[in-house]
N, C-alpha and C. Protein backbone atom coordinates (compact mmCIF):
# COMPACT_ATOMS: atom_id res chain seq x y z
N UNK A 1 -7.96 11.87 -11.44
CA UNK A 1 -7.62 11.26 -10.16
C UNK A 1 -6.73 10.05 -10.43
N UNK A 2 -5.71 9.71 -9.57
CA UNK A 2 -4.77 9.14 -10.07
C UNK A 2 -4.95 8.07 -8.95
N UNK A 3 -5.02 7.14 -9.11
CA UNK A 3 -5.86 5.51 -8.20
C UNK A 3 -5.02 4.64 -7.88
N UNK A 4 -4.47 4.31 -6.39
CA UNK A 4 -3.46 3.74 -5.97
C UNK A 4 -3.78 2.73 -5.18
N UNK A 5 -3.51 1.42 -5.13
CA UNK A 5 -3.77 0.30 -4.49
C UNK A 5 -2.66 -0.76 -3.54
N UNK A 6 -2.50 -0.56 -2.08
CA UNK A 6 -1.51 -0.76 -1.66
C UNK A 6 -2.08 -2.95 -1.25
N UNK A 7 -1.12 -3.40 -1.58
CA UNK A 7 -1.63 -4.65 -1.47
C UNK A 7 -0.74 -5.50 -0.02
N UNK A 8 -1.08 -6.37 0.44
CA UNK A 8 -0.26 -7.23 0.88
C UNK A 8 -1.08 -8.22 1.53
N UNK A 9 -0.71 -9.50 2.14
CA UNK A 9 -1.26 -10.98 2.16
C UNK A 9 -2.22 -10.77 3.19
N UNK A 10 -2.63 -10.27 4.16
CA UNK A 10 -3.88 -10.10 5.18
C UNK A 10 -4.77 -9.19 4.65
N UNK A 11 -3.83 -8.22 4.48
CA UNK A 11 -4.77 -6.33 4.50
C UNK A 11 -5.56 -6.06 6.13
N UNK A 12 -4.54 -6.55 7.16
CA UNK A 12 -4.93 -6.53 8.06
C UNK A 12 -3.15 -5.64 8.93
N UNK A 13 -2.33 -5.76 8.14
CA UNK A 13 -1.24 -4.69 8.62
C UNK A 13 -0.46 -3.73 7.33
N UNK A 14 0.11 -4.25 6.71
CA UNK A 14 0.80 -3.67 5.82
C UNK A 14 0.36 -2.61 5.08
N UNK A 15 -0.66 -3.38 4.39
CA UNK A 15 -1.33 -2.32 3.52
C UNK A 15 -1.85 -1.51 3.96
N UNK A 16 -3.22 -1.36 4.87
CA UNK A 16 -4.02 -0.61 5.61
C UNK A 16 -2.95 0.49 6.06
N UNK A 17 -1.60 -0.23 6.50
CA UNK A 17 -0.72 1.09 7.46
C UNK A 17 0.08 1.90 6.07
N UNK A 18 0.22 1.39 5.32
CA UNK A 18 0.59 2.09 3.57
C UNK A 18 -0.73 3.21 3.12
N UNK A 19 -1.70 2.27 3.05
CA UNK A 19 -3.30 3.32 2.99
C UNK A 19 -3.37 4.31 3.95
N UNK A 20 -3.02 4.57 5.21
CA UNK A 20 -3.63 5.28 6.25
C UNK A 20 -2.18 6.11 6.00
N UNK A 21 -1.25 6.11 6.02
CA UNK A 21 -0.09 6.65 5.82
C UNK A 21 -0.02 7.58 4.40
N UNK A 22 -0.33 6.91 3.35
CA UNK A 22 -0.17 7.56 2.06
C UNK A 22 -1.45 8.53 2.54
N UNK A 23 -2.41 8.27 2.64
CA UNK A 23 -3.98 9.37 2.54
C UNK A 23 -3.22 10.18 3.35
N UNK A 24 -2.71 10.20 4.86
CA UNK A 24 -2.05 11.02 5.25
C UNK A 24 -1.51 11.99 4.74
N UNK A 25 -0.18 11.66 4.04
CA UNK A 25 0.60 12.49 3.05
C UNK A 25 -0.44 13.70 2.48
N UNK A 26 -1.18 12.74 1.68
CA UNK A 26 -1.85 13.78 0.56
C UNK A 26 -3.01 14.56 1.34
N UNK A 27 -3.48 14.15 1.96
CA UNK A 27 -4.62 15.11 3.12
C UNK A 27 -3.77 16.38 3.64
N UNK A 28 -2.31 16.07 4.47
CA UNK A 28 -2.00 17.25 4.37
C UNK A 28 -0.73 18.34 3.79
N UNK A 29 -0.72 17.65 2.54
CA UNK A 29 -0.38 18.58 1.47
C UNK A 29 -1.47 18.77 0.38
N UNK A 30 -2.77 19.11 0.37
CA UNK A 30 -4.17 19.31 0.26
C UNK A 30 -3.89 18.37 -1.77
N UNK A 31 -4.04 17.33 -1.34
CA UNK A 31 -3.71 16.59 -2.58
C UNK A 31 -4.68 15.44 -2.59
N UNK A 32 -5.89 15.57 -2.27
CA UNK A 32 -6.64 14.74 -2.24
C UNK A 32 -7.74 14.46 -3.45
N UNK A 33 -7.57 15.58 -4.07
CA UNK A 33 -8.36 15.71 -5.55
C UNK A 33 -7.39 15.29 -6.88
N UNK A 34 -6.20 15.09 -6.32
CA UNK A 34 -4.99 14.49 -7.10
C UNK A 34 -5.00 13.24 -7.18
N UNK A 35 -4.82 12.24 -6.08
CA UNK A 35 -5.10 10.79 -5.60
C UNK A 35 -5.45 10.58 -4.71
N UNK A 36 -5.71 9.28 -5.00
CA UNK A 36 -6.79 8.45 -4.05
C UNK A 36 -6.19 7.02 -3.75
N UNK A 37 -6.68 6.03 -2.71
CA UNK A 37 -5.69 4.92 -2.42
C UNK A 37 -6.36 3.94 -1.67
N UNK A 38 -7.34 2.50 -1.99
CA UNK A 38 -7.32 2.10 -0.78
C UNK A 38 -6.03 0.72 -0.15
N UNK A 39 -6.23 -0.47 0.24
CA UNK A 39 -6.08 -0.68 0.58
C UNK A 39 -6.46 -2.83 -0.02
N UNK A 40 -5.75 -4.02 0.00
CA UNK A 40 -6.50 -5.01 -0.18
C UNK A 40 -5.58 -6.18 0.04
N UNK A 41 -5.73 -7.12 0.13
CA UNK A 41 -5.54 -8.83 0.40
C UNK A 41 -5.68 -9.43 -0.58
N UNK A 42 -4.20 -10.32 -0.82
CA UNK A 42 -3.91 -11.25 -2.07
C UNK A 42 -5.03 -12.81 -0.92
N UNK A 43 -5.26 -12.80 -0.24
CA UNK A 43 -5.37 -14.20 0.67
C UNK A 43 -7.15 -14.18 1.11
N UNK A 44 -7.49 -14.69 1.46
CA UNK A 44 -8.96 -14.56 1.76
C UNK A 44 -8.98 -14.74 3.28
N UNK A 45 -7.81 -15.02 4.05
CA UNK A 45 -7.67 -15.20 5.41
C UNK A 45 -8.37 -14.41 6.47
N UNK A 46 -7.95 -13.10 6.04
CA UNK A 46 -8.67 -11.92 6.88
C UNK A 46 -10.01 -11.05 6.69
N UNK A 47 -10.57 -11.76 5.92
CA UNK A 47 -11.57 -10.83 5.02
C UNK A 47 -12.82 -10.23 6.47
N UNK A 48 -13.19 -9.46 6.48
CA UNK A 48 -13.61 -8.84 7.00
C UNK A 48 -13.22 -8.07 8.72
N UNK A 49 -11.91 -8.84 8.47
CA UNK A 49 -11.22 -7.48 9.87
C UNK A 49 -10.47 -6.43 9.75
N UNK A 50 -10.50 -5.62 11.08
CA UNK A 50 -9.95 -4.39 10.95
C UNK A 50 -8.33 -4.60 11.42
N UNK A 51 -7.71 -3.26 11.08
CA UNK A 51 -6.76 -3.45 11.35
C UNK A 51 -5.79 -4.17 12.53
N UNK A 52 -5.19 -4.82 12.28
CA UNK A 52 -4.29 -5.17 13.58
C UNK A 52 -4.25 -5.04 14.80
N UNK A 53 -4.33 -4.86 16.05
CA UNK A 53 -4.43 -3.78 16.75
C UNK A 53 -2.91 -3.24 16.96
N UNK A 54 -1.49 -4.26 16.63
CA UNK A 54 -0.35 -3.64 17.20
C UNK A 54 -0.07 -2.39 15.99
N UNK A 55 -0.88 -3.09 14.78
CA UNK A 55 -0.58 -2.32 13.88
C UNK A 55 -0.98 -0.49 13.99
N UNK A 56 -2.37 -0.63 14.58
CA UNK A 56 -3.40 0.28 14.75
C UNK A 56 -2.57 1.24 15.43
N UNK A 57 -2.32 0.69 16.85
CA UNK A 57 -1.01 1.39 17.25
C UNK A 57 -0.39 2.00 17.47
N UNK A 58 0.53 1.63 16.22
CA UNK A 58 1.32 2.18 15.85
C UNK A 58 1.19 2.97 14.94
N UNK A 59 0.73 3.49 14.31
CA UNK A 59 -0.50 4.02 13.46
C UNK A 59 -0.46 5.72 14.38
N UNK A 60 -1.55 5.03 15.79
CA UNK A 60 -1.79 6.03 16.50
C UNK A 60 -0.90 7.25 17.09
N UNK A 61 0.34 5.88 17.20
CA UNK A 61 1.50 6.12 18.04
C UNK A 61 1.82 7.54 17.48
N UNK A 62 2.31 7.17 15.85
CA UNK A 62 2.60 8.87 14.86
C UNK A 62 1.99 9.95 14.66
N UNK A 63 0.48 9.54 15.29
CA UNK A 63 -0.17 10.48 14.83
C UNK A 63 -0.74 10.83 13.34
N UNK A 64 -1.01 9.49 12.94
CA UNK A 64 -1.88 9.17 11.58
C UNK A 64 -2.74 8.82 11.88
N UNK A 65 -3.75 9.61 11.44
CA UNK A 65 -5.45 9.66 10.76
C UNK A 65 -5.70 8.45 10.23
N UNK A 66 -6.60 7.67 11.30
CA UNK A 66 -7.22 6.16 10.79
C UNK A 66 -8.52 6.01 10.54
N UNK A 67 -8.70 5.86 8.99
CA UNK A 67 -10.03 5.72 8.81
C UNK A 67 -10.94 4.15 9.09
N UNK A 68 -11.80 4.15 8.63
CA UNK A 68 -12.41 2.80 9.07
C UNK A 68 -11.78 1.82 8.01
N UNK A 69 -11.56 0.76 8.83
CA UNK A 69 -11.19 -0.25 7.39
C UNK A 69 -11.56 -1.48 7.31
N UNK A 70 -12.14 -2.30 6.66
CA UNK A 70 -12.29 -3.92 6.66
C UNK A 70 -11.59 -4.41 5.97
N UNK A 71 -10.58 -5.53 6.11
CA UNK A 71 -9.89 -6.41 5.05
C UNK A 71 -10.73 -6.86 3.62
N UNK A 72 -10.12 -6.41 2.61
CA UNK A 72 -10.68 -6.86 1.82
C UNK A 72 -9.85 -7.51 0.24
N UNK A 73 -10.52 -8.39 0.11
CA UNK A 73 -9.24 -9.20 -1.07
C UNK A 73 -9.70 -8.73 -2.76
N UNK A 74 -8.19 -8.23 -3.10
CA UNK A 74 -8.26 -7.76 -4.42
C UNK A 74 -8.71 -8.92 -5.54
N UNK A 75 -9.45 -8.13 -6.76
CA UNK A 75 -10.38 -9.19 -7.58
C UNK A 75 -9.38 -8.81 -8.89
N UNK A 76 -9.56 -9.84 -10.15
CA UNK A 76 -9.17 -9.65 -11.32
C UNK A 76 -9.43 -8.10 -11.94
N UNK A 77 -10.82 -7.89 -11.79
CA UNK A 77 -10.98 -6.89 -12.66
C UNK A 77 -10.53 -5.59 -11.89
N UNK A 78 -10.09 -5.52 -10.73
CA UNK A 78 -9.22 -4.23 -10.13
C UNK A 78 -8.07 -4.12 -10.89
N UNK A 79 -7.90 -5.20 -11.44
CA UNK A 79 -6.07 -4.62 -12.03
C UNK A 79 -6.71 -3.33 -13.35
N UNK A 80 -7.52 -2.99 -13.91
CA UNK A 80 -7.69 -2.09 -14.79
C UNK A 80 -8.59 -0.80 -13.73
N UNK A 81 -8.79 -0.59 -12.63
CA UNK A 81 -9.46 0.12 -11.96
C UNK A 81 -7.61 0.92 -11.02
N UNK A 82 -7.02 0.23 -11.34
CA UNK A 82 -5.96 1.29 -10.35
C UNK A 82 -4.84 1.71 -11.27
N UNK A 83 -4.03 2.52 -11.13
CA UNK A 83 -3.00 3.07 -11.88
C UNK A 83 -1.85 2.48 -11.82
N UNK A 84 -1.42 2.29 -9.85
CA UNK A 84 -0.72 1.69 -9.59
C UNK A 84 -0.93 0.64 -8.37
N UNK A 85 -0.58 -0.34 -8.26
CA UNK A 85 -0.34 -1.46 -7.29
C UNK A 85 0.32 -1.52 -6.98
N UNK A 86 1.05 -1.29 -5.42
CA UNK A 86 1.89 -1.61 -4.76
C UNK A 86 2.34 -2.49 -3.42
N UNK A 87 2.88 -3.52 -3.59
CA UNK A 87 2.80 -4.63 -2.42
C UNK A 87 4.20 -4.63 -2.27
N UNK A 88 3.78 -5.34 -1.09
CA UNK A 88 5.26 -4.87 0.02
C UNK A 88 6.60 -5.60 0.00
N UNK A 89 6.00 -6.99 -0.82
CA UNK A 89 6.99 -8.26 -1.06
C UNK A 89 6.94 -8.92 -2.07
N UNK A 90 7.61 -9.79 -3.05
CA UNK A 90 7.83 -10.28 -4.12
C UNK A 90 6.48 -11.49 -3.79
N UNK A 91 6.39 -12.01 -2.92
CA UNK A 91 4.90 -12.93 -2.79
C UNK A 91 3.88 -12.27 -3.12
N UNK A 92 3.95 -11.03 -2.77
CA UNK A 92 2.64 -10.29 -3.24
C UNK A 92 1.99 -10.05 -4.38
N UNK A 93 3.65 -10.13 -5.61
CA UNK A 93 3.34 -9.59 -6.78
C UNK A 93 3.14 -11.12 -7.63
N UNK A 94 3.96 -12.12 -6.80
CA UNK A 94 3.45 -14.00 -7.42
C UNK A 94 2.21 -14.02 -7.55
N UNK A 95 1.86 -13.74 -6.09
CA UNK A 95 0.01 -14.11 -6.04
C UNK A 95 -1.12 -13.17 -6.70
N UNK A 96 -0.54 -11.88 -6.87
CA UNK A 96 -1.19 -10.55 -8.27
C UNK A 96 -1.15 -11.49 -9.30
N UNK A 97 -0.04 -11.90 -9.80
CA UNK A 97 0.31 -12.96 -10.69
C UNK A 97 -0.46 -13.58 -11.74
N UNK A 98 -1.05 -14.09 -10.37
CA UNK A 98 -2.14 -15.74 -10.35
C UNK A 98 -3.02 -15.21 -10.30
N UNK A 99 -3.49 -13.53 -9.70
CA UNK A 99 -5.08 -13.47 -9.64
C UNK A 99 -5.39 -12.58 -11.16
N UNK A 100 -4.21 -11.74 -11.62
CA UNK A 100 -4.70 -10.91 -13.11
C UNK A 100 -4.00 -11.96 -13.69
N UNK A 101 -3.39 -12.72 -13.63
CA UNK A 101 -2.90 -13.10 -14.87
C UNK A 101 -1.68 -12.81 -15.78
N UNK A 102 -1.49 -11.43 -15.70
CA UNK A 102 0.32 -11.00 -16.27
C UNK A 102 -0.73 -9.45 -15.41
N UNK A 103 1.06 -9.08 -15.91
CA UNK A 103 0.75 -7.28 -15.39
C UNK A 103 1.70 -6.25 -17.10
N UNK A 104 0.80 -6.29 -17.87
CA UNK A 104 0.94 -5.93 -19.01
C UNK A 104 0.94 -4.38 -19.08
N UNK A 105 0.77 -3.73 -18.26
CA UNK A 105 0.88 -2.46 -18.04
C UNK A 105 2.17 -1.73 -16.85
N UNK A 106 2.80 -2.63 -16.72
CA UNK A 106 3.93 -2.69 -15.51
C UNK A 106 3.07 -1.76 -14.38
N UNK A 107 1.92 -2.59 -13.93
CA UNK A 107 1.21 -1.58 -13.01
C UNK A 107 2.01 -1.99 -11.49
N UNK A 108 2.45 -3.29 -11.23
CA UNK A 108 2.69 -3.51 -10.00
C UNK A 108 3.94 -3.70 -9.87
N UNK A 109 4.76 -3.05 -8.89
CA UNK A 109 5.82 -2.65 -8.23
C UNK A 109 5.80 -2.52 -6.47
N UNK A 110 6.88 -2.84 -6.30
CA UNK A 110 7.46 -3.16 -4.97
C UNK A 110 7.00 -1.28 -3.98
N UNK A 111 6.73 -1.16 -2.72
CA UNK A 111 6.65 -0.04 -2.28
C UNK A 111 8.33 0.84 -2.15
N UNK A 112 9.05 -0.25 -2.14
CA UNK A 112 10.50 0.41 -1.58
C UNK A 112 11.21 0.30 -2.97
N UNK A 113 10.38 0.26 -4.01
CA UNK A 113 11.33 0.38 -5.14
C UNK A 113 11.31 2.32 -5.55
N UNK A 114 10.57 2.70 -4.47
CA UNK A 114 10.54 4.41 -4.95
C UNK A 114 11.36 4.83 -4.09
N UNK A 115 12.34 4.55 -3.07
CA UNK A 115 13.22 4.80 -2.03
C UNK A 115 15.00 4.13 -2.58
N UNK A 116 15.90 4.67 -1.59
CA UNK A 116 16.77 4.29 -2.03
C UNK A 116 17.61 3.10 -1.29
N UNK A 117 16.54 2.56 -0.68
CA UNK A 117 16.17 0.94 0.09
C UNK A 117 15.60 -0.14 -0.29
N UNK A 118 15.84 -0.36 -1.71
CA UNK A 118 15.22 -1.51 -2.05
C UNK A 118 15.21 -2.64 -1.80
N UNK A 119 14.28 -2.98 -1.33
CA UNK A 119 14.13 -4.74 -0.50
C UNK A 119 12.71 -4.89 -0.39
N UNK A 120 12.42 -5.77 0.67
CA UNK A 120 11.08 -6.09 0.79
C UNK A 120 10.70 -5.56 2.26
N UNK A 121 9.34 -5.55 3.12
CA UNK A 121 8.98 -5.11 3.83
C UNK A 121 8.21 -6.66 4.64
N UNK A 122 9.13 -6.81 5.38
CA UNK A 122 8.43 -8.53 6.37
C UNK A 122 7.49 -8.10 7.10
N UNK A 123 6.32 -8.99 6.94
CA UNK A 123 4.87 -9.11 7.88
C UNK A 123 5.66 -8.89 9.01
N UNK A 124 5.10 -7.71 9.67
CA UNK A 124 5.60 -7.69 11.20
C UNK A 124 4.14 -8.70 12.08
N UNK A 125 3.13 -9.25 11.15
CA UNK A 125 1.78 -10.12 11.84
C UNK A 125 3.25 -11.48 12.16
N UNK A 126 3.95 -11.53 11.93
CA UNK A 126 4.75 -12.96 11.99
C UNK A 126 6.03 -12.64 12.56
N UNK A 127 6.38 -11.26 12.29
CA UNK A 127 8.09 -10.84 13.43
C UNK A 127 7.77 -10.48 14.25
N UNK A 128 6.39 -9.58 14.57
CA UNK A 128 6.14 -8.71 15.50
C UNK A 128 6.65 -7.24 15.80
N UNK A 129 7.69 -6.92 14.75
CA UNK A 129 8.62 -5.85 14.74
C UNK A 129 8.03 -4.70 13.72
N UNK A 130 6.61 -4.09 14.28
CA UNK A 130 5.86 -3.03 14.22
C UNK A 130 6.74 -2.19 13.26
N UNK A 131 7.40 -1.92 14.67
CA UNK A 131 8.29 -0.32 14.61
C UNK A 131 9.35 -0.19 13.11
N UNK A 132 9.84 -1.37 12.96
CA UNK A 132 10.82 -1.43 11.41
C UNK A 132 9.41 -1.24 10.35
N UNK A 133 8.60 -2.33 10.17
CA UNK A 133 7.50 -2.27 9.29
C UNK A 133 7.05 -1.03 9.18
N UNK A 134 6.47 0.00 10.26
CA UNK A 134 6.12 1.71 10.35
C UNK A 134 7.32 2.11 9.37
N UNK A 135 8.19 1.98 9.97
CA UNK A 135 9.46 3.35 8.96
C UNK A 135 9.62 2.84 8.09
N UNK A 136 9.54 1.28 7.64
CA UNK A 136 9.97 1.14 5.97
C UNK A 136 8.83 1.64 4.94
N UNK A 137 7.26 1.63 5.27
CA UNK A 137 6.28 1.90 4.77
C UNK A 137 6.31 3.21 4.86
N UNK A 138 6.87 4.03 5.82
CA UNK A 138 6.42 5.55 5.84
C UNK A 138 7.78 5.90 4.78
N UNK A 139 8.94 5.15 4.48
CA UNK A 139 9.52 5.86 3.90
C UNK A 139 9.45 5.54 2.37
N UNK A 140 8.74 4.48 2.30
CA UNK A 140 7.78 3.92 0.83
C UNK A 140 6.96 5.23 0.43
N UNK A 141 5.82 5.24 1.53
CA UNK A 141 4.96 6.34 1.12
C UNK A 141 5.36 7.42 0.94
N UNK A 142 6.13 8.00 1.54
CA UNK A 142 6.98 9.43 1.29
C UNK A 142 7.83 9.28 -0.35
N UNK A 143 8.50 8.64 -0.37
CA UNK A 143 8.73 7.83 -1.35
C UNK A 143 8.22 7.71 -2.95
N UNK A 144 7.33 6.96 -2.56
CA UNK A 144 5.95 7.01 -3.91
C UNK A 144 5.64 8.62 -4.16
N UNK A 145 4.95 9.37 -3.06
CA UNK A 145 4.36 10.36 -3.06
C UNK A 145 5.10 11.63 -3.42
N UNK A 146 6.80 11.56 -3.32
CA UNK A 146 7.62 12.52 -4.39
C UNK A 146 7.15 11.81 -5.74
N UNK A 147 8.09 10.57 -5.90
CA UNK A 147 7.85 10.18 -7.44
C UNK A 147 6.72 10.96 -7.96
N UNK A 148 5.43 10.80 -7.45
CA UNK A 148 4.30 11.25 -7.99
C UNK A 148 4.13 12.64 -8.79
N UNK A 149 4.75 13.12 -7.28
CA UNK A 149 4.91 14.93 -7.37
C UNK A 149 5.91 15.18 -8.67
N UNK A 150 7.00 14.55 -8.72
CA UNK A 150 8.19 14.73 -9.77
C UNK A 150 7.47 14.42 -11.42
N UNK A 151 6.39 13.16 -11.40
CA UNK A 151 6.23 12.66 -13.24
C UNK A 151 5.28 13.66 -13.08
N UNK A 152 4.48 14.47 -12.72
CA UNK A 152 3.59 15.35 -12.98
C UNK A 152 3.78 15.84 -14.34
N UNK A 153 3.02 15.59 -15.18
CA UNK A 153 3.04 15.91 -16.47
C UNK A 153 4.29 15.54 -17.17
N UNK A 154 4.51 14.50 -17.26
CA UNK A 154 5.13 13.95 -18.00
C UNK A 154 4.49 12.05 -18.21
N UNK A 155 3.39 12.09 -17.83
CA UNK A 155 3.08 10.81 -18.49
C UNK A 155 3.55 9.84 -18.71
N UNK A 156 4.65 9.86 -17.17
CA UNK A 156 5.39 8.92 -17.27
C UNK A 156 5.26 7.71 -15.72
N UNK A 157 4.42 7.58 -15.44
CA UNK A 157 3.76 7.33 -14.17
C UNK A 157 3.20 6.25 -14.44
């Protein structure tokens, strides 16, 4: 099982809509015994809420499968529990930083560095602009989820 951890500063939009989006993907291209993915917070701000509601949403809006979720903030010893880490903005990967310490395994990478849009993905909790945040993450996750399909046995992942 191949263990994926989508990060960003609440875990109250970004990530959760990266988590509910990626499980998507792989639920229905029956790839769920392949990987797995949750969801977490560099910040302690949001710790125990659910998603967003504009986020939720929008979410609904596509017609993605929302499971239950509570904000929850990533710990040191997760950096050896996931394969890959992926956060949405260069703050994300400062404050990974500060919580493992180095990333000696080049585990953490940008979501839009698997697309041919590389940039960052702005808290829509602070633009309000849902609808850009949805398509840059869905085209992250789509994104990631070839890469995946493509290193298949090549151990290069």
């Amino acid at each position: 099982m191949f263990n994926i951890v989508f990060v960003c500063y609440g875990n109250i939009c970004r990530s959760p809509m990266a988590e509910m989006i990626f499980k998507d993907l792989i639920y229905k291209n029956n790839k769920r015994y392949k990987y797995s993915c949750v969801s977490r917070a560099t910040s302690m701000e949001e710790l125990g809420n659910s998603i967003y509601p504009p986020a939720l949403r929008k979410l609904e809006e596509k017609g993605i499968t929302i499971e239950k979720h509570v904000a929850t903030q990533i710990k040191k010893d997760d950096y050896e529990k996931y394969d890959l880490i992926i956060v949405m903005e260069e703050r994300n990967r400062r404050d990974l930083l500060r919580i493992f310490g180095e990333d000696n395994s080049n585990k953490i990478h940008l979501l839009l560095e698997y697309t041919n849009n590389l940039r960052t993905i702005d808290d829509p909790w602070y633009t309000g602009d849902f609808d850009t945040a949805y398509d840059l993450i869905y085209e992250g996750c789509v994104g990631l989820y070839n890469y995946l399909e493509s290193m298949e046995g090549q151990n290069e992942i």
